[in-house]
Protein backbone atom coordinates (compact mmCIF):
# COMPACT_ATOMS: atom_id res chain seq x y z
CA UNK A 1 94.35 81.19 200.16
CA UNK A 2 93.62 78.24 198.38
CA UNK A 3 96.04 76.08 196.28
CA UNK A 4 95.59 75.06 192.63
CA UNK A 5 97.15 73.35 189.93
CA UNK A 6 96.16 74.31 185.89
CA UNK A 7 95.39 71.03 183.72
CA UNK A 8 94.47 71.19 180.09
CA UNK A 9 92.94 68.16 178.56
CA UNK A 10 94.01 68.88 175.10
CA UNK A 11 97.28 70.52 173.68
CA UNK A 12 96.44 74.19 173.48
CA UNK A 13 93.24 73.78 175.26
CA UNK A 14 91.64 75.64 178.04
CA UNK A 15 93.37 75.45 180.92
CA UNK A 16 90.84 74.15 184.25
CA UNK A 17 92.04 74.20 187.62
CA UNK A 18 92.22 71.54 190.33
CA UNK A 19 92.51 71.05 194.41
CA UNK A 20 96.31 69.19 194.35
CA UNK A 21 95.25 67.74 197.85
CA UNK A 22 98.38 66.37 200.11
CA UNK A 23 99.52 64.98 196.14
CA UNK A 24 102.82 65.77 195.12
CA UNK A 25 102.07 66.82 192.03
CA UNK A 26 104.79 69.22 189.65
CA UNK A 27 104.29 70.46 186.40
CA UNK A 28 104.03 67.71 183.20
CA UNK A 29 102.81 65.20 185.16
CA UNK A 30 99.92 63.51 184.03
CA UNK A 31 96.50 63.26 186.64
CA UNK A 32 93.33 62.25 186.72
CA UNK A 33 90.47 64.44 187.68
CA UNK A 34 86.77 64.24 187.97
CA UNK A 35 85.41 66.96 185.73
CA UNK A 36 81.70 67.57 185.26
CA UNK A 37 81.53 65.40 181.97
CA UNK A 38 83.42 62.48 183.90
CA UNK A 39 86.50 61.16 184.84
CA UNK A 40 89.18 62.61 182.51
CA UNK A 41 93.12 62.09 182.17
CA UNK A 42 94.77 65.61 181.50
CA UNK A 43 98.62 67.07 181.73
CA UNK A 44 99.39 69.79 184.32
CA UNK A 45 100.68 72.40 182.72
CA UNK A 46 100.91 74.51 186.23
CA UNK A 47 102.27 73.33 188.90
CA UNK A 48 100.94 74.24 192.93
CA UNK A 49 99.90 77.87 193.69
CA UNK A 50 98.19 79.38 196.58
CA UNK A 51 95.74 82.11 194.78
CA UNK A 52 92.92 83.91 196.83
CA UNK A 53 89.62 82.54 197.73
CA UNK A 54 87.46 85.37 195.90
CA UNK A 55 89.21 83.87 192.94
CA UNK A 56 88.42 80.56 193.21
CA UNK A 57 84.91 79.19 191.31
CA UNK A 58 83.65 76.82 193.33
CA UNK A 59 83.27 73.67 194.16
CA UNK A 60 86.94 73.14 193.10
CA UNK A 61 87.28 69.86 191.86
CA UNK A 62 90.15 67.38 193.64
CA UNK A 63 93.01 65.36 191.57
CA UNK A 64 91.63 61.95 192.10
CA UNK A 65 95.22 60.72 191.60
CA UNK A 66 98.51 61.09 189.55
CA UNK A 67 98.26 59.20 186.25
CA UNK A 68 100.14 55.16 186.45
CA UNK A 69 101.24 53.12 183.74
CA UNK A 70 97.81 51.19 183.86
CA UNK A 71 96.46 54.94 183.11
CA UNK A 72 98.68 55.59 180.07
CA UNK A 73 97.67 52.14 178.65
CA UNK A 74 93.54 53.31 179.18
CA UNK A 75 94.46 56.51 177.02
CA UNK A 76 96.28 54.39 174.37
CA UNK A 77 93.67 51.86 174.18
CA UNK A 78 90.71 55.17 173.91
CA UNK A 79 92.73 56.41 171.17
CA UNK A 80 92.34 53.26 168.96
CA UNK A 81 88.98 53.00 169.69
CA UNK A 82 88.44 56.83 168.81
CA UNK A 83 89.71 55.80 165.45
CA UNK A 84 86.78 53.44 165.00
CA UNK A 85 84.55 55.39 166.23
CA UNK A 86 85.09 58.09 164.01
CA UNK A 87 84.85 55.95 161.13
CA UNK A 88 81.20 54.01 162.36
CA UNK A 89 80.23 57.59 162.79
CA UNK A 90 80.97 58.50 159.64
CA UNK A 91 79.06 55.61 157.81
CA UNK A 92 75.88 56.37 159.96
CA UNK A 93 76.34 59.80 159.23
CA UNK A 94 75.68 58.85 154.91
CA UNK A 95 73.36 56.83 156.13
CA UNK A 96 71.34 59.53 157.20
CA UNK A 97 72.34 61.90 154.82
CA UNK A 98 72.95 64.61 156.87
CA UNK A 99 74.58 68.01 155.57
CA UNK A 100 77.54 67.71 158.45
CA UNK A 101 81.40 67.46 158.26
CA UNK A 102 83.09 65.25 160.98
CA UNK A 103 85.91 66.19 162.35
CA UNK A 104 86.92 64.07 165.56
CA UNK A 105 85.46 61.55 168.12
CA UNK A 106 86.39 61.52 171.84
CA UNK A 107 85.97 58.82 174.43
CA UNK A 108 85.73 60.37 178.37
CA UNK A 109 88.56 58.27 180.09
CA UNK A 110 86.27 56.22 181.92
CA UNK A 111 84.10 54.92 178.77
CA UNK A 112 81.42 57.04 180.24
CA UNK A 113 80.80 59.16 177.03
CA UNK A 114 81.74 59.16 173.25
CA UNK A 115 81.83 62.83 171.95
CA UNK A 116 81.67 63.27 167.96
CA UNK A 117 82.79 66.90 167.18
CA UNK A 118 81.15 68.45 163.44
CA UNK A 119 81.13 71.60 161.83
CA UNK A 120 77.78 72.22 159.63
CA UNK A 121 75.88 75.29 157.75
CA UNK A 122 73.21 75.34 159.85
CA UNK A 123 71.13 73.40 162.33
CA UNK A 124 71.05 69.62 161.62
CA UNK A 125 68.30 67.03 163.16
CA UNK A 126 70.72 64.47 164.28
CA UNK A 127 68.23 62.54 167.16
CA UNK A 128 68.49 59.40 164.64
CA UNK A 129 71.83 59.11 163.64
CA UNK A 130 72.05 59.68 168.23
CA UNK A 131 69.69 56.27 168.45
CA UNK A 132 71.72 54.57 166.17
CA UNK A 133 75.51 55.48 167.51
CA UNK A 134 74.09 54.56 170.54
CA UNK A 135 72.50 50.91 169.69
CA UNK A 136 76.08 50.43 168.56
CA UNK A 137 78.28 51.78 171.69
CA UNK A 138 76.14 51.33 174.36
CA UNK A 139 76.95 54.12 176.38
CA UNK A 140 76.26 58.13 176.18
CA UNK A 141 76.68 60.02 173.04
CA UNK A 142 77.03 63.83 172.66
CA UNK A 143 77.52 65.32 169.09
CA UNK A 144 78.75 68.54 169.36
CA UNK A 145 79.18 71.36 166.72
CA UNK A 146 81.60 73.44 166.33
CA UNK A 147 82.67 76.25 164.20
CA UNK A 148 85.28 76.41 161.61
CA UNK A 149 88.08 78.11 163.87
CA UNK A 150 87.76 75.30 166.28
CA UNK A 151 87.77 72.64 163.26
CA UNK A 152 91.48 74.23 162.63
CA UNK A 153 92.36 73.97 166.31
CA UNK A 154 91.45 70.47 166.12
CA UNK A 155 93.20 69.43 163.45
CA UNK A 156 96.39 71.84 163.09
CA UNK A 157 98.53 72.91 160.17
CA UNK A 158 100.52 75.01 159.14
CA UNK A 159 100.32 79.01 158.58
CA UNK A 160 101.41 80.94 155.71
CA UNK A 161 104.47 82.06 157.88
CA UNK A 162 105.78 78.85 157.41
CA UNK A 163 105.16 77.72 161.34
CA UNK A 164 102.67 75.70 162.90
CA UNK A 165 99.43 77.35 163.35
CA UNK A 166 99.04 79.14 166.57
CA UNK A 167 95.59 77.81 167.65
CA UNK A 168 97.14 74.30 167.34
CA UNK A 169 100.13 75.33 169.52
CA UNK A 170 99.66 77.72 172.21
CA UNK A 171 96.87 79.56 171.99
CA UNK A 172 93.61 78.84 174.33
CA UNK A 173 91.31 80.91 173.56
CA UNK A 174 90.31 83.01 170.63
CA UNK A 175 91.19 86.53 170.17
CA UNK A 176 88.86 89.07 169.15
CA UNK A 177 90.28 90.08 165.84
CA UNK A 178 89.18 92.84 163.40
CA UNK A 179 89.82 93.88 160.38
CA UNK A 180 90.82 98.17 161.46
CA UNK A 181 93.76 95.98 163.10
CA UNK A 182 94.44 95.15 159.47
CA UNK A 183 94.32 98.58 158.21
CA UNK A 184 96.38 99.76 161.46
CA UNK A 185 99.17 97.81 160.42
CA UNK A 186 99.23 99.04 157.01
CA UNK A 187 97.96 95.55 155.58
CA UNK A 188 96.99 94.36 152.62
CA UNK A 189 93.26 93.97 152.71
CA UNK A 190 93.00 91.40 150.00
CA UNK A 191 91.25 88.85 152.10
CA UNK A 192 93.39 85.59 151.07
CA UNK A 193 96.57 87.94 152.80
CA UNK A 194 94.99 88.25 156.21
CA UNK A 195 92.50 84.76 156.79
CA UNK A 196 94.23 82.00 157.83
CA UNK A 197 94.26 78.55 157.46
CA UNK A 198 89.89 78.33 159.28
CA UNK A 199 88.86 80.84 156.46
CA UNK A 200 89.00 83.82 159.22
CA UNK A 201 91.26 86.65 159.89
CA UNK A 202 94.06 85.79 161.27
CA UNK A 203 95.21 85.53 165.27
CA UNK A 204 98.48 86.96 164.63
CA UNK A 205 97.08 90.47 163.83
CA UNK A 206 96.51 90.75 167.72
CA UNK A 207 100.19 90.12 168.26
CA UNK A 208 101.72 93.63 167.50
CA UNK A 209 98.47 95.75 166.96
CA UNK A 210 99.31 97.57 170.72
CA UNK A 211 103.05 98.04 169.37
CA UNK A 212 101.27 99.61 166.02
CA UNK A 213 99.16 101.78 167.63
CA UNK A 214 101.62 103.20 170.05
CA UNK A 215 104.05 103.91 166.67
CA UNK A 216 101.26 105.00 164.49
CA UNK A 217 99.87 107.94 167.44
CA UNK A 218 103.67 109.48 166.74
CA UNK A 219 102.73 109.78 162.86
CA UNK A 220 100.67 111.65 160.45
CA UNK A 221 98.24 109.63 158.53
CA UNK A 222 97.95 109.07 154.73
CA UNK A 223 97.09 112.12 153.23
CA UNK A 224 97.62 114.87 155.91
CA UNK A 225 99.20 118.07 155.63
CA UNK A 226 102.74 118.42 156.95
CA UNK A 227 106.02 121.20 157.34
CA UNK A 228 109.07 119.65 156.31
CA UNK A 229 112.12 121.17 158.34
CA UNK A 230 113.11 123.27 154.67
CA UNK A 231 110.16 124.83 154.82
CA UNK A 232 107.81 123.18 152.26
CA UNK A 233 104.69 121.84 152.87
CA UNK A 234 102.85 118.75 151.29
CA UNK A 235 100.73 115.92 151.86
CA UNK A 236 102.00 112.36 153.77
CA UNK A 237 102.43 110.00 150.70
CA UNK A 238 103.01 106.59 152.81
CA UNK A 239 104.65 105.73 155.83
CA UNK A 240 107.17 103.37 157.00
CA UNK A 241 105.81 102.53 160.32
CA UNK A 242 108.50 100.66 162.12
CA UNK A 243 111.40 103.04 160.89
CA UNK A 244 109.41 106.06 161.41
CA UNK A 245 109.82 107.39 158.11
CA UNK A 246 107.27 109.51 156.02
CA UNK A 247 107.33 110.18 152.38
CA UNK A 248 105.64 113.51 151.08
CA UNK A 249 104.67 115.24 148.28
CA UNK A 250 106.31 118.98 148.16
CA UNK A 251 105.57 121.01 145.64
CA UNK A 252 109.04 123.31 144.85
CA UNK A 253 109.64 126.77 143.92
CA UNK A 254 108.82 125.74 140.11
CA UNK A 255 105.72 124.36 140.56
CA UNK A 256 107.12 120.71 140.61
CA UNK A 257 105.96 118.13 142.69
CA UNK A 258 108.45 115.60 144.57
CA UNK A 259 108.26 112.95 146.80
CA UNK A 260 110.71 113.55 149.38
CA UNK A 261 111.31 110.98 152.94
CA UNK A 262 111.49 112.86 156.34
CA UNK A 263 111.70 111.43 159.87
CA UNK A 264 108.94 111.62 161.32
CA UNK A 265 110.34 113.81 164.50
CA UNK A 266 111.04 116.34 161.87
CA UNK A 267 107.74 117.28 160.53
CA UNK A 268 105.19 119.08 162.29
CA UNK A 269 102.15 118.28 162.10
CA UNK A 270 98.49 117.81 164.11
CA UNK A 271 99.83 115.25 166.70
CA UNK A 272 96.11 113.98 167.40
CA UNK A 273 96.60 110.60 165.32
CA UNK A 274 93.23 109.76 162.94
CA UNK A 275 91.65 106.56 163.41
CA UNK A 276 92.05 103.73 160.42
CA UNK A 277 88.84 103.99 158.16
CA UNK A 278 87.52 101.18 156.18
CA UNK A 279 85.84 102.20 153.27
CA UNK A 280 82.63 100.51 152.66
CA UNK A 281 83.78 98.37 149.68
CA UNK A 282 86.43 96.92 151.51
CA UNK A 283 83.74 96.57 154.50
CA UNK A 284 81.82 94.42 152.07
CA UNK A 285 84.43 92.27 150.85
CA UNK A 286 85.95 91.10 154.35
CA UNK A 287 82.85 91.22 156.41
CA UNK A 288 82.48 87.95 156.44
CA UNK A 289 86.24 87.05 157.62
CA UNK A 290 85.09 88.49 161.01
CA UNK A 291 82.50 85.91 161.65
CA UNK A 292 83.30 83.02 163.69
């Protein structure tokens, strides 16, 4: 067994693990590790654990130390100078004219690098405007892009549920979302009701789409053929997925149609539960919410 320790560098971030050593080290404290783009300062966000060897990617990197007061003062004094070097960046970048959005700058803790995160349509020729921020900081430079869900994880918000935006908060990696989880949970497909905040469909649809898919194998779909317990038979109108309800069209002794609600335990019908469909118009108009 070998003992760890998870440390993100970021809030919400991707959480890297660490040898503790003989350091006494409990969750929120703040360390500093060697990582393989330089000494960084990071915030443990789990504490000691023995977990198997097999597990463990090697070489596992040691805490060089917990973080001291001299320590906190370095990562104040990189955040000021983040702020200017976002803004030099930014000149040199309209210097060049180059087609790219910036959206932060990050110094390594030990000065080592400046990184200069952008999002951008396509691939841009930055080698100049690389000569140039580095004539000015004299030390390495990495421009990195990103894409537009990372831009929002970056800078934060707030959702159209009224809370802070999940990426921002807790979450530390991207789901794999799709739009069928949409249509599983009897969504609106207009695409400004599911994209969030990046443009993209939302993270949140992942949240109860197990939940919606155990419900929805215990109900008809739109449009089948059920018995009602008075002996009529119709087709499924719309459901009410959480309260198990089904509304159906019954056509009565005089010919009359009616939409009548059931439970869904008392209707029979094919239990073998239809996949959502997509038709290809709505295909079309939210294909591109599912690129990243």
């Amino acid at each position: 067994m070998t003992k760890v320790i998870g440390v993100r560098f970021r809030t919400a971030g991707k959480i890297y693990f660490f040898a503790p050593g003989k350091l006494d080290i409990r969750q929120g404290d703040h360390v500093i590790v060697e990582t393989a783009r330089g000494v960084e300062y990071g915030r443990v966000v789990s504490g000691p654990r023995d977990v198997p060897d097999e597990d463990v990617v090697q070489p596992l990197k040691p805490v060089l130390r917990i973080a001291n007061e001299q320590d906190e003062k370095t990562v104040e004094k990189n955040k000021e100078k983040e702020k200017a070097a976002f803004r030099i960046c930014l000149e040199k970048i309209r210097k060049h004219e180059l087609e790219m959005k910036l959206i932060d700058a990050e110094y390594t803790f030990d000065n080592n690098k400046v990184l200069f995160y952008f999002t951008a349509d396509g691939r841009i020729d930055f080698r100049e405007l690389v000569k140039d921020l580095a004539a000015v900081f004299r030390t390495r430079i990495e421009l990195r892009q990103i894409g537009v869900r990372d831009e929002t994880k970056f800078r934060g918000g707030i959702g159209i549920c009224g809370r802070p935006l999940c990426c921002n908060t807790y979450l530390s990696e991207f789901a794999a979302v799709s739009i069928k989880m949409a249509k599983e949970q009897n969504l609106s497909l207009n695409p400004t009701k599911i994209s969030g905040v990046c443009g993209r469909l939302m993270c949140c649809l992942t949240n109860e789409e197990e939940t919606y898919e155990e419900l929805n194998s215990h109900l008809p779909s739109v449009g089948d053929m059920v018995t009602t317990p008075d002996g009529l038979s119709g087709n499924v109108h719309s459901l009410s997925v959480l309260r198990g309800l089904v509304k159906v069209i019954v056509t009565l002794d005089s010919d009359e149609k009616e939409i009548r609600e059931y439970h869904a335990s008392e209707l029979r019908f094919r239990p073998r539960r239809k996949k959502a469909k997509v038709s290809k118009e709505e295909m079309k108009a939210l294909a591109k919410l599912e690129k990243d």
